[in-house]
PDB file of N, CA and C in Angstrom:
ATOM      1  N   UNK A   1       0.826  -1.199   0.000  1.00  0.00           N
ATOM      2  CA  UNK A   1       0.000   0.000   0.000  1.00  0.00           C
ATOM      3  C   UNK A   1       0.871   1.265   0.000  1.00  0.00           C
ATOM      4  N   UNK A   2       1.873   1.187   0.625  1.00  0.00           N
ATOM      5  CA  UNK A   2       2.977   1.980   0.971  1.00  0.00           C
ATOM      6  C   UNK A   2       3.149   2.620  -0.684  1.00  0.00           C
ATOM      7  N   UNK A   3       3.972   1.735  -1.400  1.00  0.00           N
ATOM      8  CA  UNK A   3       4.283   1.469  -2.451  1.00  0.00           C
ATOM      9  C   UNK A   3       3.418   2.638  -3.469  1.00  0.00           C
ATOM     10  N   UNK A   4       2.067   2.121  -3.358  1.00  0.00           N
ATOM     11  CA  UNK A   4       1.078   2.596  -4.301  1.00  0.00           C
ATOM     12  C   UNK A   4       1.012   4.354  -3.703  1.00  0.00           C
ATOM     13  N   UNK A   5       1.035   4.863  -2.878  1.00  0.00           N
ATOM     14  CA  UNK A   5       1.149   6.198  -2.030  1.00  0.00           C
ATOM     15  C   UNK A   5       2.265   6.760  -2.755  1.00  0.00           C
ATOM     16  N   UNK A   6       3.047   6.336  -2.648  1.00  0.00           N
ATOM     17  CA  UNK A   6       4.449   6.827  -2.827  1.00  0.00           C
ATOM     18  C   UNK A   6       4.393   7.126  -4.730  1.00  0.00           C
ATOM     19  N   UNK A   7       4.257   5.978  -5.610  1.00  0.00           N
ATOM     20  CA  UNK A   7       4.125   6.133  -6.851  1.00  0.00           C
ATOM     21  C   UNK A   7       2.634   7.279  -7.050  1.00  0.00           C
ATOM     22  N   UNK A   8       1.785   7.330  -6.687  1.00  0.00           N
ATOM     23  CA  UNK A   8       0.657   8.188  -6.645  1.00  0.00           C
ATOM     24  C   UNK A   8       1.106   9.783  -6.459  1.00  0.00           C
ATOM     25  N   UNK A   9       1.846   9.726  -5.590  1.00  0.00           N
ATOM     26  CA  UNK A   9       2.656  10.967  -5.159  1.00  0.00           C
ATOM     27  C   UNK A   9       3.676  11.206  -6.239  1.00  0.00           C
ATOM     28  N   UNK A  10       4.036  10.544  -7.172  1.00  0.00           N
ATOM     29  CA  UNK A  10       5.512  10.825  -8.093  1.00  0.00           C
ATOM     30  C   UNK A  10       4.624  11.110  -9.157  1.00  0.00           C
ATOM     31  N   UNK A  11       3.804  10.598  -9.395  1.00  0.00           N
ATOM     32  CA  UNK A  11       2.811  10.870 -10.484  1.00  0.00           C
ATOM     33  C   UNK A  11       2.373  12.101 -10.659  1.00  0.00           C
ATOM     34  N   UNK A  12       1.513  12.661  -9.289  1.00  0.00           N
ATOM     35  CA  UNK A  12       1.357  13.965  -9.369  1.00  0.00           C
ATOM     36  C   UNK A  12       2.060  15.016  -9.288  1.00  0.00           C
ATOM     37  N   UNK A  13       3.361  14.556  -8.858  1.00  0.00           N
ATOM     38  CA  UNK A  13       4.514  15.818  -8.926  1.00  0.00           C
ATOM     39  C   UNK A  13       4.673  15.984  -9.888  1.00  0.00           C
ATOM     40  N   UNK A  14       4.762  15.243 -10.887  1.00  0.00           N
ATOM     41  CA  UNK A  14       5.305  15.126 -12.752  1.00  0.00           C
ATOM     42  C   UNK A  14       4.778  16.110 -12.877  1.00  0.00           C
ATOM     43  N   UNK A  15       2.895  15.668 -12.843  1.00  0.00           N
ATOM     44  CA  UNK A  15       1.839  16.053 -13.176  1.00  0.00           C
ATOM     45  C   UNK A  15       1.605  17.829 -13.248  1.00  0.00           C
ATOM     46  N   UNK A  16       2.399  18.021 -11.864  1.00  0.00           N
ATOM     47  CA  UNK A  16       1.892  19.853 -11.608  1.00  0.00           C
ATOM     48  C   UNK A  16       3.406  20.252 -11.953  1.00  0.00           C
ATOM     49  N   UNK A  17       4.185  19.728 -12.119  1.00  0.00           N
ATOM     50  CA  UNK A  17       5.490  20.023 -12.789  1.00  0.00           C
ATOM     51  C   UNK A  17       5.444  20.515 -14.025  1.00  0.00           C
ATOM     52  N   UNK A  18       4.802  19.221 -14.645  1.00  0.00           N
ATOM     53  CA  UNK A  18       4.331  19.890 -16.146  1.00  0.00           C
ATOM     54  C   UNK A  18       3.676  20.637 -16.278  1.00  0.00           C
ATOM     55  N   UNK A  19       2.290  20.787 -15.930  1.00  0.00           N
ATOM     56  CA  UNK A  19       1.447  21.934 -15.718  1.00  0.00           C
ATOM     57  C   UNK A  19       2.630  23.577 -15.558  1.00  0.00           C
ATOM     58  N   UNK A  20       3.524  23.348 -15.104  1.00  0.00           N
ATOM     59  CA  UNK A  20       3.622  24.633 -15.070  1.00  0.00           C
ATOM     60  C   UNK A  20       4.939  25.174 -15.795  1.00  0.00           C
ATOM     61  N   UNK A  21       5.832  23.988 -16.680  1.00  0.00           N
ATOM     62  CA  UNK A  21       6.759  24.474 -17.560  1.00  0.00           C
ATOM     63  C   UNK A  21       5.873  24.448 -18.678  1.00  0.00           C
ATOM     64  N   UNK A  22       4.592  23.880 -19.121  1.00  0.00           N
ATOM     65  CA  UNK A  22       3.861  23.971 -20.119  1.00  0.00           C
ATOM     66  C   UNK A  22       3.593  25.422 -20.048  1.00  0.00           C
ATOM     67  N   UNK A  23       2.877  26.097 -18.805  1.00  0.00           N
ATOM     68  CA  UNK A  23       2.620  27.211 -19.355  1.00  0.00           C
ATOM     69  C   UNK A  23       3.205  28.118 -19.060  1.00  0.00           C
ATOM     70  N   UNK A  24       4.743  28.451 -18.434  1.00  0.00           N
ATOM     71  CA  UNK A  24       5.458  29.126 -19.104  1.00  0.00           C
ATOM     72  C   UNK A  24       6.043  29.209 -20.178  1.00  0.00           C
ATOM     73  N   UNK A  25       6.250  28.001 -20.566  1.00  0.00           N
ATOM     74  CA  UNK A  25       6.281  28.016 -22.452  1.00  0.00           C
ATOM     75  C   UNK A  25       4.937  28.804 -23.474  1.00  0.00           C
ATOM     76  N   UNK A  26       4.081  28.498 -22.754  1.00  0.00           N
ATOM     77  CA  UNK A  26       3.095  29.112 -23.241  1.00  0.00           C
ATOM     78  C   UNK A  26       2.988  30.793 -23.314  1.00  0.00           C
ATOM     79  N   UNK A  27       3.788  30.821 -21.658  1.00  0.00           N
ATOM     80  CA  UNK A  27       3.198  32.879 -21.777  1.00  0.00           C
ATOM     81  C   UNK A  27       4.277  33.247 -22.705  1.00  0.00           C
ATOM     82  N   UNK A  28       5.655  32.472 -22.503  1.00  0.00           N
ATOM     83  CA  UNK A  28       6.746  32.924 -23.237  1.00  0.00           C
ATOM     84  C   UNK A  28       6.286  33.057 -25.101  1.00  0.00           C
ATOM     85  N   UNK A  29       5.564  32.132 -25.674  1.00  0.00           N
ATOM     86  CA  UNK A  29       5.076  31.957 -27.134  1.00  0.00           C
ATOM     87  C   UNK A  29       4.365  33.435 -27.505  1.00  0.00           C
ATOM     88  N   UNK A  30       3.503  33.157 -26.204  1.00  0.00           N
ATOM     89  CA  UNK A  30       2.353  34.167 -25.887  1.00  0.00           C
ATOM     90  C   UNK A  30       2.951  36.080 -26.137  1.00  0.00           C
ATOM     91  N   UNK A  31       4.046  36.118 -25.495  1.00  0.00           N
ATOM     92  CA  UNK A  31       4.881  37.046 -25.335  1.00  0.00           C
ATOM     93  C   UNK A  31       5.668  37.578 -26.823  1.00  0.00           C
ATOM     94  N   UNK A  32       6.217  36.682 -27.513  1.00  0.00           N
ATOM     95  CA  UNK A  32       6.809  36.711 -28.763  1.00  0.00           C
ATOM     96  C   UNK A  32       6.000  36.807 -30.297  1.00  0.00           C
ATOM     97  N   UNK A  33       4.598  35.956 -29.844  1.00  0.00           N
ATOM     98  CA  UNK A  33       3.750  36.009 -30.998  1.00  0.00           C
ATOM     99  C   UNK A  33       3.211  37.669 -31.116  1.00  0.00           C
ATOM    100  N   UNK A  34       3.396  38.052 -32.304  1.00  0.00           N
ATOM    101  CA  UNK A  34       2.875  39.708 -32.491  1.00  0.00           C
ATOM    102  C   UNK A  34       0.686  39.506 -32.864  1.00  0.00           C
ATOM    103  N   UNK A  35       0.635  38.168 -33.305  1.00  0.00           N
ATOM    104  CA  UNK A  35      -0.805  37.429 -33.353  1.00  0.00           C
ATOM    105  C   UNK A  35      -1.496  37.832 -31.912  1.00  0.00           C
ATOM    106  N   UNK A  36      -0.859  37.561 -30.877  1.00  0.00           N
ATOM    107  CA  UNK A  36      -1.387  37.494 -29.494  1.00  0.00           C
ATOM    108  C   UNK A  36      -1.472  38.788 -29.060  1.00  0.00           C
ATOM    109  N   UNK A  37      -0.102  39.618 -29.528  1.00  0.00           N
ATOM    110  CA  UNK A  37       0.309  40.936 -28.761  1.00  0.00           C
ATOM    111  C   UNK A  37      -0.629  41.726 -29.323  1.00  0.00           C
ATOM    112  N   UNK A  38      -1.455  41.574 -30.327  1.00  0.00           N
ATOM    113  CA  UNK A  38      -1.901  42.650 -31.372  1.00  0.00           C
ATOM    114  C   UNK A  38      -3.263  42.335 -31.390  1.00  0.00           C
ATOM    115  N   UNK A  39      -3.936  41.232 -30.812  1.00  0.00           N
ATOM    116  CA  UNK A  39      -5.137  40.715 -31.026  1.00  0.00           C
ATOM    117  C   UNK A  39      -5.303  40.537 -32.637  1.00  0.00           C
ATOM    118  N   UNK A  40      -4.906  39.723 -33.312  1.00  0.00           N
ATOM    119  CA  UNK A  40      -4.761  39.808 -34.962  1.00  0.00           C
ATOM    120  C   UNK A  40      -5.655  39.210 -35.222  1.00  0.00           C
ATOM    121  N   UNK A  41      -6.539  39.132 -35.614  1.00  0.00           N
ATOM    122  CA  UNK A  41      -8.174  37.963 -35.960  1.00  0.00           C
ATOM    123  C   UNK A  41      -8.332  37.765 -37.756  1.00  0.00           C
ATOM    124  N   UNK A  42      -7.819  38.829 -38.622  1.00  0.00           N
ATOM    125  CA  UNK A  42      -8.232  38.837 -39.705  1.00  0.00           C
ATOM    126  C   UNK A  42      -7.498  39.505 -40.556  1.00  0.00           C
ATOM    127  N   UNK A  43      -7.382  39.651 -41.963  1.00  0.00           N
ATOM    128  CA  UNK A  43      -6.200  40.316 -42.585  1.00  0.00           C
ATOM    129  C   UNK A  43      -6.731  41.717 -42.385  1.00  0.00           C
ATOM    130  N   UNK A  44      -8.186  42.191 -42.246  1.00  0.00           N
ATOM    131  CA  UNK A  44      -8.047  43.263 -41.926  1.00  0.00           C
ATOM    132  C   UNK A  44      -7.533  44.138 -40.861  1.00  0.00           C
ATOM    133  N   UNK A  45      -7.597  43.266 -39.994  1.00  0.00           N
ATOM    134  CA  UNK A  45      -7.037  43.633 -38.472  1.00  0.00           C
ATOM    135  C   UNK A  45      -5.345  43.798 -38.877  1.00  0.00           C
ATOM    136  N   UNK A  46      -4.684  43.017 -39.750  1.00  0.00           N
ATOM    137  CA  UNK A  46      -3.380  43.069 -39.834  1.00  0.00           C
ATOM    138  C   UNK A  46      -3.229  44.232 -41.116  1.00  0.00           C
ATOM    139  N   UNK A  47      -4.368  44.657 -41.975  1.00  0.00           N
ATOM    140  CA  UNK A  47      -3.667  45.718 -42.643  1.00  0.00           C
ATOM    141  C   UNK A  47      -3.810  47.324 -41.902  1.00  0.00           C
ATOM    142  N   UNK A  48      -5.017  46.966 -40.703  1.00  0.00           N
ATOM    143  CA  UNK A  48      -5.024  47.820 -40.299  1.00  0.00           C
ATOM    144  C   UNK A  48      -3.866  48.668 -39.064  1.00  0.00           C
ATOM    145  N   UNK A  49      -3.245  47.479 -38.524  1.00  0.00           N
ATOM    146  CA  UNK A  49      -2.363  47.854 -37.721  1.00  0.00           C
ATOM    147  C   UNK A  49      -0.726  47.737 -38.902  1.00  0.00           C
ATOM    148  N   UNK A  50      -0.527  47.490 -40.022  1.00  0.00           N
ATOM    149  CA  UNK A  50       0.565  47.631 -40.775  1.00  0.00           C
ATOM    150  C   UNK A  50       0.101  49.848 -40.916  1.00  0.00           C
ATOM    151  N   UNK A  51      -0.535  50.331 -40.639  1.00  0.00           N
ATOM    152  CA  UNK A  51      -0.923  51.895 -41.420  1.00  0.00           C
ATOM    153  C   UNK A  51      -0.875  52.471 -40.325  1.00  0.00           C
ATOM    154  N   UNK A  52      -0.940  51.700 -38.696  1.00  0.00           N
ATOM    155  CA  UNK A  52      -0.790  52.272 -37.299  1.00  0.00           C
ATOM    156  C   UNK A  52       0.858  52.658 -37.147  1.00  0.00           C
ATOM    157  N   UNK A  53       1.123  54.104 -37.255  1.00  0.00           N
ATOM    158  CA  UNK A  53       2.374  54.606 -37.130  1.00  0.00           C
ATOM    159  C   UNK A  53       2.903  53.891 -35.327  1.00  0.00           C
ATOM    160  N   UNK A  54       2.170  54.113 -34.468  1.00  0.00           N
ATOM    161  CA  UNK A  54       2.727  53.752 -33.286  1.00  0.00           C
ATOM    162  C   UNK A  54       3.259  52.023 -33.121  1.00  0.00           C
ATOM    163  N   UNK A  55       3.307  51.258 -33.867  1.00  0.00           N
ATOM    164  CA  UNK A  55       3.455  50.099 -33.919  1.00  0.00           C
ATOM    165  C   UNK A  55       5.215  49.533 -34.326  1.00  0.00           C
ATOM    166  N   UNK A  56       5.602  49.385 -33.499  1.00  0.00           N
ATOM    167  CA  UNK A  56       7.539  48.929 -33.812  1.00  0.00           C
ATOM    168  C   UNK A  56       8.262  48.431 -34.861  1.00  0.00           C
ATOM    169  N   UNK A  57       8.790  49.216 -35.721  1.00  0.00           N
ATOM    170  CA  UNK A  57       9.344  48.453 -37.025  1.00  0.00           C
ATOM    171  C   UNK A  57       9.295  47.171 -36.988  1.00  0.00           C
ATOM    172  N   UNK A  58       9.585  46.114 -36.170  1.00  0.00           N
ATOM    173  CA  UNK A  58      10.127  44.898 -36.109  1.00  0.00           C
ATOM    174  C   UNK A  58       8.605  44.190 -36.191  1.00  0.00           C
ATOM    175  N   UNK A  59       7.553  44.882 -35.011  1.00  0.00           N
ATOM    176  CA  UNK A  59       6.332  44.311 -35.277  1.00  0.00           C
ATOM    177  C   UNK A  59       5.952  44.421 -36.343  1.00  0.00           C
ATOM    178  N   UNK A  60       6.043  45.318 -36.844  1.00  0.00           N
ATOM    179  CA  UNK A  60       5.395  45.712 -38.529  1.00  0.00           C
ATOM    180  C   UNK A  60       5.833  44.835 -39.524  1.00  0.00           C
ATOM    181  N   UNK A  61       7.288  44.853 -39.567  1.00  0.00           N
ATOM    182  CA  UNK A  61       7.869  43.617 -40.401  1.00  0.00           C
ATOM    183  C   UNK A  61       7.066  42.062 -40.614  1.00  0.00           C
ATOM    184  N   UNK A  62       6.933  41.713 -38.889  1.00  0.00           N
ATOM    185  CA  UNK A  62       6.336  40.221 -38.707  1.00  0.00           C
ATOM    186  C   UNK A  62       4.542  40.235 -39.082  1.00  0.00           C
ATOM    187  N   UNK A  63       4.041  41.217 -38.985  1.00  0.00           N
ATOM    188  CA  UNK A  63       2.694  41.399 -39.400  1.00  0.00           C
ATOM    189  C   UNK A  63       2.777  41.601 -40.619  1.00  0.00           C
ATOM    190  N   UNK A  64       3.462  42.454 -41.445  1.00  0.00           N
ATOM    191  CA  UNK A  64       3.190  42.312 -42.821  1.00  0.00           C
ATOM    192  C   UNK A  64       3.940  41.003 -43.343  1.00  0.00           C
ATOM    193  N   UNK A  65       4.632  40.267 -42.751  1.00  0.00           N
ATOM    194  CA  UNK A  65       5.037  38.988 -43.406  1.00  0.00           C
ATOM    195  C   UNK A  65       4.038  38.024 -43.041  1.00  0.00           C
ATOM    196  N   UNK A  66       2.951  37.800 -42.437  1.00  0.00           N
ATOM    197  CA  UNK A  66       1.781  37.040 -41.831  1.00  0.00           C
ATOM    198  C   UNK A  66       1.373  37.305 -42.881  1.00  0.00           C
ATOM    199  N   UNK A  67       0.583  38.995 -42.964  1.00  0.00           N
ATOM    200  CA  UNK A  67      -0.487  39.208 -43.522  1.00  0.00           C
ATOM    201  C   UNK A  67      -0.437  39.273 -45.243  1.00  0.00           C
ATOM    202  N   UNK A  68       1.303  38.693 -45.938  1.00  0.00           N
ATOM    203  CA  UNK A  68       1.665  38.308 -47.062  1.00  0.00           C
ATOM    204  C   UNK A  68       1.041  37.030 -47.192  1.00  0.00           C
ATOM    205  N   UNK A  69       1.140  36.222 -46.361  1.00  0.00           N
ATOM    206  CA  UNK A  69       0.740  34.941 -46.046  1.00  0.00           C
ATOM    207  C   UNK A  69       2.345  33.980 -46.326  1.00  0.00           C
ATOM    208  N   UNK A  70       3.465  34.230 -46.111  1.00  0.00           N
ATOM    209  CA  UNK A  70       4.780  34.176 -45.448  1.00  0.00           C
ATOM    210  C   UNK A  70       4.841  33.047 -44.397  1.00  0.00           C
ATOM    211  N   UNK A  71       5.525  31.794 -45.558  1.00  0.00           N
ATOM    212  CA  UNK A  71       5.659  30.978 -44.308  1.00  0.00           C
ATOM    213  C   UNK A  71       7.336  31.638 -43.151  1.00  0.00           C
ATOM    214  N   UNK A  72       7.809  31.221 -41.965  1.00  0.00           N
ATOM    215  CA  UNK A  72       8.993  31.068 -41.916  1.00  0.00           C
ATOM    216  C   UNK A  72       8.519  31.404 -39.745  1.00  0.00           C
ATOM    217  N   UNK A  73      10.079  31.512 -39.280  1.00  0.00           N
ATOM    218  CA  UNK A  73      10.125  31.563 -37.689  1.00  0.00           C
ATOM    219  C   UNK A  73       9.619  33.016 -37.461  1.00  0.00           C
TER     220      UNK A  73
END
């Protein structure tokens, strides 16, 4: 019985272990995607923020390479 406690317990450590490098991988994606940062839903949404002067060269770059339809990282 011992036994079964002990493995039950290793199980769930994995368990909330993963749970939580999953979703710092996640906020980190979350963080880098300009899709997420920008709320991007539609090409209009992306031509409309490519004509938004306040928006960061670099973001602008990765949104108009989306909204080319641009595969790549």
């Amino acid at each position: 019985m011992n036994l079964l406690i002990i493995l039950v317990s290793i199980v769930l450590g994995i368990q909330v272990a993963l749970f939580f490098v999953i979703r710092n991988k996640r906020k980190k994606e979350k963080e880098n995607s300009v899709i997420e940062k920008y709320n991007i839903k539609s090409a209009g949404d992306a031509f409309k923020l490519l004509n938004d002067p306040s928006i960061p060269e670099a973001d602008r770059i990765e949104i108009e390479r989306l909204y080319n339809g641009e595969e790549g990282s």
